[in-house]
PDB file of N, CA and C in Angstrom:
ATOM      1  N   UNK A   1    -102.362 101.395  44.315  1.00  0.00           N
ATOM      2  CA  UNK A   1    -102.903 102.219  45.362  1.00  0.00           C
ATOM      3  C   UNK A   1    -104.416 102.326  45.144  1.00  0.00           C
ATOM      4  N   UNK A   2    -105.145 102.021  45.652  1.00  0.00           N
ATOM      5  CA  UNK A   2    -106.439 101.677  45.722  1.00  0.00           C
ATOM      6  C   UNK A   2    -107.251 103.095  46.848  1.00  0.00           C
ATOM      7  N   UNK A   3    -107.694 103.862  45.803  1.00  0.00           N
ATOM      8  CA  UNK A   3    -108.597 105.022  46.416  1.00  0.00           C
ATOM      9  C   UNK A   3    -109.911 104.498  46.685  1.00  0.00           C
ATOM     10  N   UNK A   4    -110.318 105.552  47.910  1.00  0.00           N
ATOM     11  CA  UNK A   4    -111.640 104.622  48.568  1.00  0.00           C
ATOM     12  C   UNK A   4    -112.720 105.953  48.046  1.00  0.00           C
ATOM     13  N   UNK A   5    -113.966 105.815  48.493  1.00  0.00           N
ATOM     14  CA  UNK A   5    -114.817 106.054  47.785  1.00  0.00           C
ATOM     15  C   UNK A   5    -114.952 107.884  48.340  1.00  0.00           C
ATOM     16  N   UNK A   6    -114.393 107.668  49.716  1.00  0.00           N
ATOM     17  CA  UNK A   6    -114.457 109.351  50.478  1.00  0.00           C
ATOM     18  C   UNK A   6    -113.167 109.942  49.862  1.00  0.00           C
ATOM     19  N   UNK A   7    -112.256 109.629  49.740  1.00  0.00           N
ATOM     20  CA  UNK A   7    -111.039 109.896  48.577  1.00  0.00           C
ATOM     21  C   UNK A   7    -111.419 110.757  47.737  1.00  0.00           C
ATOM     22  N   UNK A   8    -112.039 109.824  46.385  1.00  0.00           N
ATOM     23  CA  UNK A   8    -112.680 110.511  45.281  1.00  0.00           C
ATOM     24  C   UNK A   8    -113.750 111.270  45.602  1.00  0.00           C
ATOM     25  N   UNK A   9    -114.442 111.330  46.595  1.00  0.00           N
ATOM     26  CA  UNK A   9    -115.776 112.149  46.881  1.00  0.00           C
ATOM     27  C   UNK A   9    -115.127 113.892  47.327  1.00  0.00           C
ATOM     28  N   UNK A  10    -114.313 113.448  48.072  1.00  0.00           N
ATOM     29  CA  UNK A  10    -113.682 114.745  48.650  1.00  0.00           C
ATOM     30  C   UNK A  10    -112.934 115.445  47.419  1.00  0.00           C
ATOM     31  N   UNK A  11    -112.105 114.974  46.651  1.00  0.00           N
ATOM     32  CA  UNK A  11    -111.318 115.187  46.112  1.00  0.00           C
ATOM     33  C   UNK A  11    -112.533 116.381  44.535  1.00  0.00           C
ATOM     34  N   UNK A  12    -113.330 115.598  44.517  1.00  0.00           N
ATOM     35  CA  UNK A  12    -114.424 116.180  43.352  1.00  0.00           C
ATOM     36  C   UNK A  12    -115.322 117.491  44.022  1.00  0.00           C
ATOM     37  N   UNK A  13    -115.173 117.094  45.286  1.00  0.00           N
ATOM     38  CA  UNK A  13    -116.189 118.509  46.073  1.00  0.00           C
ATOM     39  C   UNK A  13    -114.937 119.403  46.295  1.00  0.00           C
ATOM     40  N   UNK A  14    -113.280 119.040  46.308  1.00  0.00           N
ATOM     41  CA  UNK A  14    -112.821 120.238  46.628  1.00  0.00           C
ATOM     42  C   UNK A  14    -112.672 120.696  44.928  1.00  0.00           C
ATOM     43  N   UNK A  15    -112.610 120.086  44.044  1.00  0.00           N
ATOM     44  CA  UNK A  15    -112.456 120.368  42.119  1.00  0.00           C
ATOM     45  C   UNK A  15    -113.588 121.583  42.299  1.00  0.00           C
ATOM     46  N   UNK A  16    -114.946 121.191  42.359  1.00  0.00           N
ATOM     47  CA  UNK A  16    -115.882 121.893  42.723  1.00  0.00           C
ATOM     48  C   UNK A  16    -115.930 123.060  43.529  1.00  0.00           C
ATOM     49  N   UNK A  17    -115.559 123.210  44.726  1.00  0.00           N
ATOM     50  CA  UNK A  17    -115.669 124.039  45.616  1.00  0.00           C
ATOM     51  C   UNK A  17    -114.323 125.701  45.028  1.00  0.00           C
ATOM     52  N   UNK A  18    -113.490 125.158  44.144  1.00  0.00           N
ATOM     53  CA  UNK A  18    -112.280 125.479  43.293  1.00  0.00           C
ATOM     54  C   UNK A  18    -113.079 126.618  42.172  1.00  0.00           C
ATOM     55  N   UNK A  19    -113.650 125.840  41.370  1.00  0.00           N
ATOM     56  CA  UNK A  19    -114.474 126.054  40.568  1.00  0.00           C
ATOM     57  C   UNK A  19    -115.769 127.399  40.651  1.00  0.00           C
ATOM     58  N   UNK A  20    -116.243 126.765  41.809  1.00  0.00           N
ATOM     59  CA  UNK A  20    -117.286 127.724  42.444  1.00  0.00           C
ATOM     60  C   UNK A  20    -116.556 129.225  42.553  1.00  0.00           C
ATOM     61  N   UNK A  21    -115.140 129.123  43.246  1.00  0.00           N
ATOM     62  CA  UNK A  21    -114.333 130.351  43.951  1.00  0.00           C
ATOM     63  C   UNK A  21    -114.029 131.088  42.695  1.00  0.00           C
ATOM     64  N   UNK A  22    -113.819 130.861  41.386  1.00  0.00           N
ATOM     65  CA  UNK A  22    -113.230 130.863  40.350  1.00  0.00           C
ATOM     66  C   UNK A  22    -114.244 131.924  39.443  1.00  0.00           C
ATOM     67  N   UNK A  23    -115.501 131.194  39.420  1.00  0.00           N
ATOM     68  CA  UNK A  23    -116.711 131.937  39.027  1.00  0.00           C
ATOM     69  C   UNK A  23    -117.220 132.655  40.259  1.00  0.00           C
ATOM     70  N   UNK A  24    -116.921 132.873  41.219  1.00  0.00           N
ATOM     71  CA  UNK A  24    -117.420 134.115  42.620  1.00  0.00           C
ATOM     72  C   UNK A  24    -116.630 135.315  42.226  1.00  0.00           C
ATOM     73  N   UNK A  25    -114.979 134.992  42.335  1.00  0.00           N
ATOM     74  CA  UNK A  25    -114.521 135.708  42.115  1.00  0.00           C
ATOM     75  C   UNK A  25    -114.724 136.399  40.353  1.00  0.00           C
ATOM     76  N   UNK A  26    -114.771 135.886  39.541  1.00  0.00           N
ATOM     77  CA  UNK A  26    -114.829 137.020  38.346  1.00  0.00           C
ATOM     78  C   UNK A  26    -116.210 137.685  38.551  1.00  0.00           C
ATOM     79  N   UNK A  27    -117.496 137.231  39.077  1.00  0.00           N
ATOM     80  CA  UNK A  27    -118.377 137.479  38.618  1.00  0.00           C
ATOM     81  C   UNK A  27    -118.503 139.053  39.777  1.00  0.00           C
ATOM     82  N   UNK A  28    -117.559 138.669  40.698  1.00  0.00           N
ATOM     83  CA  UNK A  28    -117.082 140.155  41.684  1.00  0.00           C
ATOM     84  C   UNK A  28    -116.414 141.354  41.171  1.00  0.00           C
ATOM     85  N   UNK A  29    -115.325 140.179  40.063  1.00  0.00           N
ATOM     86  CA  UNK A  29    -114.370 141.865  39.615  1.00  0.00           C
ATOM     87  C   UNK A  29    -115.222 142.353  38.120  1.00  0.00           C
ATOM     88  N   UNK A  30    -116.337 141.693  37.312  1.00  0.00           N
ATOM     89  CA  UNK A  30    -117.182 142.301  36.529  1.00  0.00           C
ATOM     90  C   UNK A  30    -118.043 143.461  36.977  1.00  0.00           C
ATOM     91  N   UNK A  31    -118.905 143.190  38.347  1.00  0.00           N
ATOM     92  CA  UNK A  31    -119.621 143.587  39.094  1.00  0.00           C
ATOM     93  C   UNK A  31    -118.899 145.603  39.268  1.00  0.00           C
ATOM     94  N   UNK A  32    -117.622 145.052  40.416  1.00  0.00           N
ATOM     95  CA  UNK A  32    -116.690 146.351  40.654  1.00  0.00           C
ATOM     96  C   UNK A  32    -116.273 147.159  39.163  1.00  0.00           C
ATOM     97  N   UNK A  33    -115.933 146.134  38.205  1.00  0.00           N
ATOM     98  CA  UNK A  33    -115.951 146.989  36.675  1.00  0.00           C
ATOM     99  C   UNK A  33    -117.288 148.193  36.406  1.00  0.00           C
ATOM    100  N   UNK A  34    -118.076 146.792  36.177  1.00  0.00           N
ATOM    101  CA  UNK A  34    -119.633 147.947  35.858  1.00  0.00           C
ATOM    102  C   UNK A  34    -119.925 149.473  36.921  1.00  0.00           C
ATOM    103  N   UNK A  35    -119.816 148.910  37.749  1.00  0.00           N
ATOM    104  CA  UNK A  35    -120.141 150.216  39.136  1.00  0.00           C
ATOM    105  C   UNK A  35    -118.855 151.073  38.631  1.00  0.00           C
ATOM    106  N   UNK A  36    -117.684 151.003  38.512  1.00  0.00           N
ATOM    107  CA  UNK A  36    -116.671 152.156  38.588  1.00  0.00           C
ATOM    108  C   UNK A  36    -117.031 152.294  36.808  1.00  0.00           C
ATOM    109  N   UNK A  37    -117.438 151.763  35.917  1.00  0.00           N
ATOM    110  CA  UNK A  37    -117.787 152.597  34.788  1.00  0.00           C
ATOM    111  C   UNK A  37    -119.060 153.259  34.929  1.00  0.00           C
ATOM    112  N   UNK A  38    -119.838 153.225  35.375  1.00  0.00           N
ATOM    113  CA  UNK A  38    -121.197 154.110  35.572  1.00  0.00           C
ATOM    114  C   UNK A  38    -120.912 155.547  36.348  1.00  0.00           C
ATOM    115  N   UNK A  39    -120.248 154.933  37.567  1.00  0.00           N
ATOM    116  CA  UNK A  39    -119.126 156.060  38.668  1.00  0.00           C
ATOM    117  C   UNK A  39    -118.606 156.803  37.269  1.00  0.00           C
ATOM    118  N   UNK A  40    -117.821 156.320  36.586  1.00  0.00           N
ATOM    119  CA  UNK A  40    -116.917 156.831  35.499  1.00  0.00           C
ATOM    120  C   UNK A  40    -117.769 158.106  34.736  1.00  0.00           C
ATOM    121  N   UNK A  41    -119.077 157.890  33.765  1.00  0.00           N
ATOM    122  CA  UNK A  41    -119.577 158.434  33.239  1.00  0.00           C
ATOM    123  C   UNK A  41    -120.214 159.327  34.070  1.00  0.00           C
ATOM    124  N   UNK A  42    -120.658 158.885  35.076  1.00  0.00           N
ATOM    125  CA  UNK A  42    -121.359 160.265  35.908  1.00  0.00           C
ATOM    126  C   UNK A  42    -120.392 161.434  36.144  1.00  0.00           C
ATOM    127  N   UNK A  43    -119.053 160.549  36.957  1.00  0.00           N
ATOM    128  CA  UNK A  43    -118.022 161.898  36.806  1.00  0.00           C
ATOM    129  C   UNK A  43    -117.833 162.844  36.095  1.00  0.00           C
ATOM    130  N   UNK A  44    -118.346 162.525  34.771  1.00  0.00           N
ATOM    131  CA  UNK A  44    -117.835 162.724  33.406  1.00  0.00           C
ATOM    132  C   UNK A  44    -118.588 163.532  32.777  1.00  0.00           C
ATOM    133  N   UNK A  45    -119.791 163.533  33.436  1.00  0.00           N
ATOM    134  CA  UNK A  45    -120.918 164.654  33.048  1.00  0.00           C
ATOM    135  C   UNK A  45    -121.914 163.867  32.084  1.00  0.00           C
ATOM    136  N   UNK A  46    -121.616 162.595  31.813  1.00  0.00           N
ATOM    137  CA  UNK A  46    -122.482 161.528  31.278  1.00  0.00           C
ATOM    138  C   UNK A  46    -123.302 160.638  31.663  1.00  0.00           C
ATOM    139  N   UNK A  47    -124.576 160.708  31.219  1.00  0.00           N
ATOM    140  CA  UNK A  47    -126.142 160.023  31.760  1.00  0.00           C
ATOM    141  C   UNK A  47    -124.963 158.243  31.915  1.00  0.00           C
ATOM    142  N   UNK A  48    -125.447 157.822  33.215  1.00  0.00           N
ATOM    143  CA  UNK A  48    -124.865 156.894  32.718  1.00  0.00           C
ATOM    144  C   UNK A  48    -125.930 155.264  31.991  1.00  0.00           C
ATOM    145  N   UNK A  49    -127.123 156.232  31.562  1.00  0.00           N
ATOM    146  CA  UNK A  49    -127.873 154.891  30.667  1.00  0.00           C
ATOM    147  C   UNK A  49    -127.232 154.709  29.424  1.00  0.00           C
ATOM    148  N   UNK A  50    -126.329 155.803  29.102  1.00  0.00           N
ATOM    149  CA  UNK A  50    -125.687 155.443  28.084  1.00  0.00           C
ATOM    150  C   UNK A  50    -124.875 154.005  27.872  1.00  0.00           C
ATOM    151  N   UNK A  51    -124.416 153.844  29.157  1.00  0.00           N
ATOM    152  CA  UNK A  51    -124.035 152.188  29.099  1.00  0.00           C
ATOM    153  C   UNK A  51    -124.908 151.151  28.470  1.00  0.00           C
ATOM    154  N   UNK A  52    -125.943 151.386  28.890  1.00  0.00           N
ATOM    155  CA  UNK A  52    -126.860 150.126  27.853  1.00  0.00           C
ATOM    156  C   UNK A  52    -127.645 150.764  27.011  1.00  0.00           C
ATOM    157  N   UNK A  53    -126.987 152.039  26.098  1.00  0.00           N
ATOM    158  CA  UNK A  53    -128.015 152.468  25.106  1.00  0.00           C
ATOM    159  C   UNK A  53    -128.062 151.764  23.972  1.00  0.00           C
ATOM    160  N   UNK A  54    -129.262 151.876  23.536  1.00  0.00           N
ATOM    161  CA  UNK A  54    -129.112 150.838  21.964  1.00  0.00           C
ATOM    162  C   UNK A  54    -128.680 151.493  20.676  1.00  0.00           C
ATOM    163  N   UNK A  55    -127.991 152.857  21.034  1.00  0.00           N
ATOM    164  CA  UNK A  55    -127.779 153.611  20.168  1.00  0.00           C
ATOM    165  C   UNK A  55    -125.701 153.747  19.593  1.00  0.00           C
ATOM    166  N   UNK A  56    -125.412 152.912  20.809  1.00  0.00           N
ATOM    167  CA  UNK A  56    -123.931 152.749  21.113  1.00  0.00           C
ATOM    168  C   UNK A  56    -123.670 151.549  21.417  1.00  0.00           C
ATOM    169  N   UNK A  57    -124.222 150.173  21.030  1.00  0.00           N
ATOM    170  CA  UNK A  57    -123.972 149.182  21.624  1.00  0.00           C
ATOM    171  C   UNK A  57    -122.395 148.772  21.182  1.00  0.00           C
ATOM    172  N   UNK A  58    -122.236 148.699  19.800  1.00  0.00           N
ATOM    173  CA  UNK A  58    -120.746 148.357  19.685  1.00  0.00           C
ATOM    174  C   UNK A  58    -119.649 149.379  20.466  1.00  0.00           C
ATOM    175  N   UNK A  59    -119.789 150.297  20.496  1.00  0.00           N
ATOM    176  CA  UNK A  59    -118.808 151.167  21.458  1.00  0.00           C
ATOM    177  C   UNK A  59    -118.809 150.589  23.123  1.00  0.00           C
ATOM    178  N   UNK A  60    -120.053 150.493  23.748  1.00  0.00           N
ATOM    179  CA  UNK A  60    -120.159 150.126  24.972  1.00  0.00           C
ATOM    180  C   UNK A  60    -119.585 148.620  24.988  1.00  0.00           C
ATOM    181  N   UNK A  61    -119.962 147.989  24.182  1.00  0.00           N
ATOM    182  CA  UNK A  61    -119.508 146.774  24.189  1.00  0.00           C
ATOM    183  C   UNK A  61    -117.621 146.783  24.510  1.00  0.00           C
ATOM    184  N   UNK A  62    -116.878 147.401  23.816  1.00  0.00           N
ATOM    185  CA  UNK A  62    -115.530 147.787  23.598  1.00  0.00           C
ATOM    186  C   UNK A  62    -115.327 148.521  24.922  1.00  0.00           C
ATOM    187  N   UNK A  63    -116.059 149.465  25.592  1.00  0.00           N
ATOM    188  CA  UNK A  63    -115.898 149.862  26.969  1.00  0.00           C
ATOM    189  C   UNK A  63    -115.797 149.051  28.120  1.00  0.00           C
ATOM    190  N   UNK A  64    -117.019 148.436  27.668  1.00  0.00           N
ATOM    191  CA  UNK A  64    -117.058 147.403  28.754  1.00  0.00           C
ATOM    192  C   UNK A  64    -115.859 146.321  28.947  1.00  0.00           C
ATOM    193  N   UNK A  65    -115.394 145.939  27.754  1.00  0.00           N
ATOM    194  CA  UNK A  65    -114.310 145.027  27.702  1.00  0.00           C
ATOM    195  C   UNK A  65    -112.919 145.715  28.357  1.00  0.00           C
ATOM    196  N   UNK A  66    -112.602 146.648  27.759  1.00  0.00           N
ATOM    197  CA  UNK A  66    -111.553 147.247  28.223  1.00  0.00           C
ATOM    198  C   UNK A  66    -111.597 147.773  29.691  1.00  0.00           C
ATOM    199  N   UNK A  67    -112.773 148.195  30.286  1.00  0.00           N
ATOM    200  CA  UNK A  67    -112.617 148.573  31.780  1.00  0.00           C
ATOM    201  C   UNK A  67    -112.534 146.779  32.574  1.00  0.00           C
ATOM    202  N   UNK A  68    -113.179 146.211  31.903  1.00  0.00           N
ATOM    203  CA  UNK A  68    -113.288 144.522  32.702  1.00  0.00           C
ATOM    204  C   UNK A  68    -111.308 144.267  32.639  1.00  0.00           C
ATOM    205  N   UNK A  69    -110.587 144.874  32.365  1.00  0.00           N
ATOM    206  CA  UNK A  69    -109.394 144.270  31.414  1.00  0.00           C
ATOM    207  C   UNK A  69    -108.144 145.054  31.883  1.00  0.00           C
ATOM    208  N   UNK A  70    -108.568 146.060  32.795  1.00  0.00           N
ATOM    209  CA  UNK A  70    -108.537 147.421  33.019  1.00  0.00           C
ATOM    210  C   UNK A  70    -106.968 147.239  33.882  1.00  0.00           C
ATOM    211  N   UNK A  71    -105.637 147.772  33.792  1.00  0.00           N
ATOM    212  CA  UNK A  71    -104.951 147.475  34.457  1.00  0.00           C
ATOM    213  C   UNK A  71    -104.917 148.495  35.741  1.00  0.00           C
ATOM    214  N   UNK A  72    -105.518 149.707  35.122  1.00  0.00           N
ATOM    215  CA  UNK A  72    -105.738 150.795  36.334  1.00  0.00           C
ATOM    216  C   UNK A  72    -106.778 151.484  36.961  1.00  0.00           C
ATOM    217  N   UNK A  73    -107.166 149.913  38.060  1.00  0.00           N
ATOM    218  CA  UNK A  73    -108.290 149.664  39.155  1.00  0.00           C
ATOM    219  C   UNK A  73    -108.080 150.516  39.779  1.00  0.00           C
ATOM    220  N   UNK A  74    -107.014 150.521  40.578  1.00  0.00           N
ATOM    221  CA  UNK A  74    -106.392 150.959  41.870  1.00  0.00           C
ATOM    222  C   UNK A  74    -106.134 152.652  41.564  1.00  0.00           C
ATOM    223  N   UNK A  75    -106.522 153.041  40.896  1.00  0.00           N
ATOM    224  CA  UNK A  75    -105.915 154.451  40.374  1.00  0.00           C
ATOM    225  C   UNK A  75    -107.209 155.058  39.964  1.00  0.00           C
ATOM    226  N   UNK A  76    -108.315 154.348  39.313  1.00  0.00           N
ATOM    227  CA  UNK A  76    -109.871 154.709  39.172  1.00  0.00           C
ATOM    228  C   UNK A  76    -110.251 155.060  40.632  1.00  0.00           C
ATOM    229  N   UNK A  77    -110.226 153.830  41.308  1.00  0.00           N
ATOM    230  CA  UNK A  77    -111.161 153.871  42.619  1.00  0.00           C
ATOM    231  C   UNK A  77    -110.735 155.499  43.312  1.00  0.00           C
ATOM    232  N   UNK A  78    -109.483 155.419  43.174  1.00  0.00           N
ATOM    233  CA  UNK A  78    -109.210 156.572  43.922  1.00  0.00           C
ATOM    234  C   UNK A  78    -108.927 157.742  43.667  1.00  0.00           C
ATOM    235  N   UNK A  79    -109.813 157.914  42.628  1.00  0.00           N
ATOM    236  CA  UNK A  79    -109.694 159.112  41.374  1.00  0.00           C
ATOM    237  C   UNK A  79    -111.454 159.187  41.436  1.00  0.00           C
ATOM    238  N   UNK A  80    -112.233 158.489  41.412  1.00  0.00           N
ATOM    239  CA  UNK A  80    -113.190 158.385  41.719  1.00  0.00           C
ATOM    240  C   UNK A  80    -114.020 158.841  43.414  1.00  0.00           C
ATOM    241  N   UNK A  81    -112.866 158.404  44.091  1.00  0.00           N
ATOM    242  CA  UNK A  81    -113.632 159.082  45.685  1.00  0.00           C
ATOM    243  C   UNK A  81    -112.691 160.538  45.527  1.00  0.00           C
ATOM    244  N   UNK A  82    -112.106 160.992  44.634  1.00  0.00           N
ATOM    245  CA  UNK A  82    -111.717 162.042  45.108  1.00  0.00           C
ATOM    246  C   UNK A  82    -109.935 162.160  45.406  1.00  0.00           C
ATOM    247  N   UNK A  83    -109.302 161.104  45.570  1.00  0.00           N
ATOM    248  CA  UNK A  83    -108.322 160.982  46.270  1.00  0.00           C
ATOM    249  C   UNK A  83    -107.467 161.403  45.235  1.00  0.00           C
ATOM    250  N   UNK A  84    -107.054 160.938  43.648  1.00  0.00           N
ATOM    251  CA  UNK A  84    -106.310 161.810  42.541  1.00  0.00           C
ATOM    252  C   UNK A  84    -106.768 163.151  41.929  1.00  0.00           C
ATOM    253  N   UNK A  85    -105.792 163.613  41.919  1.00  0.00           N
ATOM    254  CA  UNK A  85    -106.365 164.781  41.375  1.00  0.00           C
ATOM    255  C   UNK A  85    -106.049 164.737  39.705  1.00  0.00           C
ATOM    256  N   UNK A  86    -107.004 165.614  38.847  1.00  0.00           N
ATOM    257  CA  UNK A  86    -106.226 165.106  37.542  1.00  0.00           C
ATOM    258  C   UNK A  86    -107.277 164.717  36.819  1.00  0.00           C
ATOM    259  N   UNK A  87    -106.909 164.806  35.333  1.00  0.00           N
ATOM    260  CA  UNK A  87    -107.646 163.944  34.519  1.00  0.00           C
ATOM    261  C   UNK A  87    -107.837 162.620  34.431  1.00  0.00           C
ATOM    262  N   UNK A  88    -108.729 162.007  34.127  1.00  0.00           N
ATOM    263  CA  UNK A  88    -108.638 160.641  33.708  1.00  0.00           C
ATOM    264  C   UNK A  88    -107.692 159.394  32.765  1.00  0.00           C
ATOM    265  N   UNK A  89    -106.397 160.616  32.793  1.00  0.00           N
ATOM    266  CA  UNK A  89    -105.787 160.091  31.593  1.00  0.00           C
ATOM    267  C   UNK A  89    -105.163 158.529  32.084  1.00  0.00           C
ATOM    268  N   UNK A  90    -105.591 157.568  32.657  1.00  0.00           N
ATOM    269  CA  UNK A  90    -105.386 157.062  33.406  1.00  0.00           C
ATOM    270  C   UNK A  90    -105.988 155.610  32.356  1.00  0.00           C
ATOM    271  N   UNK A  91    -107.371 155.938  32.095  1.00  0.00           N
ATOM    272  CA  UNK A  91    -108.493 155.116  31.917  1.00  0.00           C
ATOM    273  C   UNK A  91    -108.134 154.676  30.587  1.00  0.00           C
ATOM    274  N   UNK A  92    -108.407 153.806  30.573  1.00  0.00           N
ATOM    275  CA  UNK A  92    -107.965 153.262  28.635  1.00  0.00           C
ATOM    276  C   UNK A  92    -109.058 153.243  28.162  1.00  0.00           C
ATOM    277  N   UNK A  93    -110.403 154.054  28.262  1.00  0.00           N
ATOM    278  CA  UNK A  93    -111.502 154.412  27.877  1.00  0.00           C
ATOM    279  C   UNK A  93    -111.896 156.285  27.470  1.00  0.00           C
ATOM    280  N   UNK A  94    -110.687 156.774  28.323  1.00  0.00           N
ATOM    281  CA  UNK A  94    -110.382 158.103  28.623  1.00  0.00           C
ATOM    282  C   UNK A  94    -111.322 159.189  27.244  1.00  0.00           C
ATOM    283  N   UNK A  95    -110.558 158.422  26.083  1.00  0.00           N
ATOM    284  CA  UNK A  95    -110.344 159.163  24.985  1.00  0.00           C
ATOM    285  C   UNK A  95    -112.081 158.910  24.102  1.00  0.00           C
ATOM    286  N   UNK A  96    -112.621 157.830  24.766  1.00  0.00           N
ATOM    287  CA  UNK A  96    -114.252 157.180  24.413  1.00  0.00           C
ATOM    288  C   UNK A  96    -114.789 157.701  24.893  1.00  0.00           C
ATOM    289  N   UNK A  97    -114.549 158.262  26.266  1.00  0.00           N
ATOM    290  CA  UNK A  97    -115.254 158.667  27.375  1.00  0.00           C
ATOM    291  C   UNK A  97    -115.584 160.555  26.571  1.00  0.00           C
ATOM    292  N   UNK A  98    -114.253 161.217  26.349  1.00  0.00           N
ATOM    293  CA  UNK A  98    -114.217 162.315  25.764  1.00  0.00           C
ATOM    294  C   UNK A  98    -115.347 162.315  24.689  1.00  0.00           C
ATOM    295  N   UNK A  99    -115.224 161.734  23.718  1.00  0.00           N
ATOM    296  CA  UNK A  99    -115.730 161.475  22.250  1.00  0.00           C
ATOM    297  C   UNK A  99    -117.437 161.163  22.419  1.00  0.00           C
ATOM    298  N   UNK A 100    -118.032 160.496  23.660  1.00  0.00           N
ATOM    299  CA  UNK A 100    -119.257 160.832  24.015  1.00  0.00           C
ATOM    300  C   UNK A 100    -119.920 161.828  24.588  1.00  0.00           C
ATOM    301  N   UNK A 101    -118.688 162.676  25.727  1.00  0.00           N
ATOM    302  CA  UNK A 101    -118.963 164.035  26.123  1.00  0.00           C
ATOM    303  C   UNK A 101    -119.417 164.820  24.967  1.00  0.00           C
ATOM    304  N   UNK A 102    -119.016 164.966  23.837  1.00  0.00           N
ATOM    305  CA  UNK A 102    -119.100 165.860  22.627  1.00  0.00           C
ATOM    306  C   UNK A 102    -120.159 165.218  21.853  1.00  0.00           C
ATOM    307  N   UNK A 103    -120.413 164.345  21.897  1.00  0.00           N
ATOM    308  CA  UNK A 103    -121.511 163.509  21.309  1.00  0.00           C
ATOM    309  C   UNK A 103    -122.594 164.123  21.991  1.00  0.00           C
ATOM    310  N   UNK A 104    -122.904 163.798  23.422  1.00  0.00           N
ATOM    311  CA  UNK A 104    -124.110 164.174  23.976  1.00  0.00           C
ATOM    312  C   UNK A 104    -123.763 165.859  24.496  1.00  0.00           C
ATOM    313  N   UNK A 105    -123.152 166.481  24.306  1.00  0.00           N
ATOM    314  CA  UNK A 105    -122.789 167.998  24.260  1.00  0.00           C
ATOM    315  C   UNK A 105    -124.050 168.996  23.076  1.00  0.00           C
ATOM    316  N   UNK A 106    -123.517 167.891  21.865  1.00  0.00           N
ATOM    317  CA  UNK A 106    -123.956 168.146  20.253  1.00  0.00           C
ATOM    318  C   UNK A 106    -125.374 168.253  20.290  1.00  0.00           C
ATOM    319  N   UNK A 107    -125.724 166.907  20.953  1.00  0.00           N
ATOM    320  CA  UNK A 107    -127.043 166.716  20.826  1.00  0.00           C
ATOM    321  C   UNK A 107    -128.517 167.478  22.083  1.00  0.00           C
ATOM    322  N   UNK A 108    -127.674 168.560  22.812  1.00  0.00           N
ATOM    323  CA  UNK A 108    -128.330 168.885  23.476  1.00  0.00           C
ATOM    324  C   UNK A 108    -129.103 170.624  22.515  1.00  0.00           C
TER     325      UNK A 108
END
C-alpha cells in the first residue's frame, strides 16, 4: 500500500494539531488551578502573595501540586462563588491552608 505524500502530510498535521489540544488543554486546567487557589487564600483571610513567597516555597510548591491534582474542582468553584455552605473540608490543602492562617495570625 503505497501512501502518497498528502497522506503523510495530513496525517502529521493531525499528530500535531492532537498534540497542540493536549498542551491547550492542561495549560487551561493549571491556569483554573492557580486562580481558584489565590480565590482559595483570599477566602481564607490569606494575602494571596503568599503563593509565590520565598519564605514558603517548599509548602507552596506541595499546594500547588495537590490543587493541580485536585479531585474536588467542582465543589471549590462552588464553594468559592458562594454556592456551598461549610468549611473547606473539601480541599486537600484544607489543613495547609489552616496552618498558614495561624502562621500569618502569629506574625501580625
Amino acid at each position: 500500500m503505497a501512501y502518497t505524500f498528502t497522506q503523510i502530510f495530513s496525517a502529521i498535521v493531525m499528530l500535531l494539531a492532537v498534540v497542540a489540544l493536549i498542551f491547550a488543554w492542561r495549560r487551561y486546567q493549571i491556569a483554573n488551578s492557580e486562580r481558584r487557589r489565590l480565590d482559595m487564600l483570599e477566602a481564607l483571610g490569606l494575602d494571596p502573595a503568599i503563593a509565590s513567597s520565598a519564605d514558603l516555597p517548599t509548602i507552596m510548591s506541595d499546594v500547588r501540586r495537590r490543587c493541580e491534582q485536585c479531585p474536588s474542582e467542582d465543589v471549590c468553584e462552588r464553594w468559592l462563588r458562594g454556592e456551598e455552605s461549610g468549611d473547606n473540608d473539601f480541599c486537600p490543602n484544607a489543613r495547609v491552608f489552616e496552618v498558614l492562617r495561624k502562621y500569618a495570625a502569629a506574625d501580625r
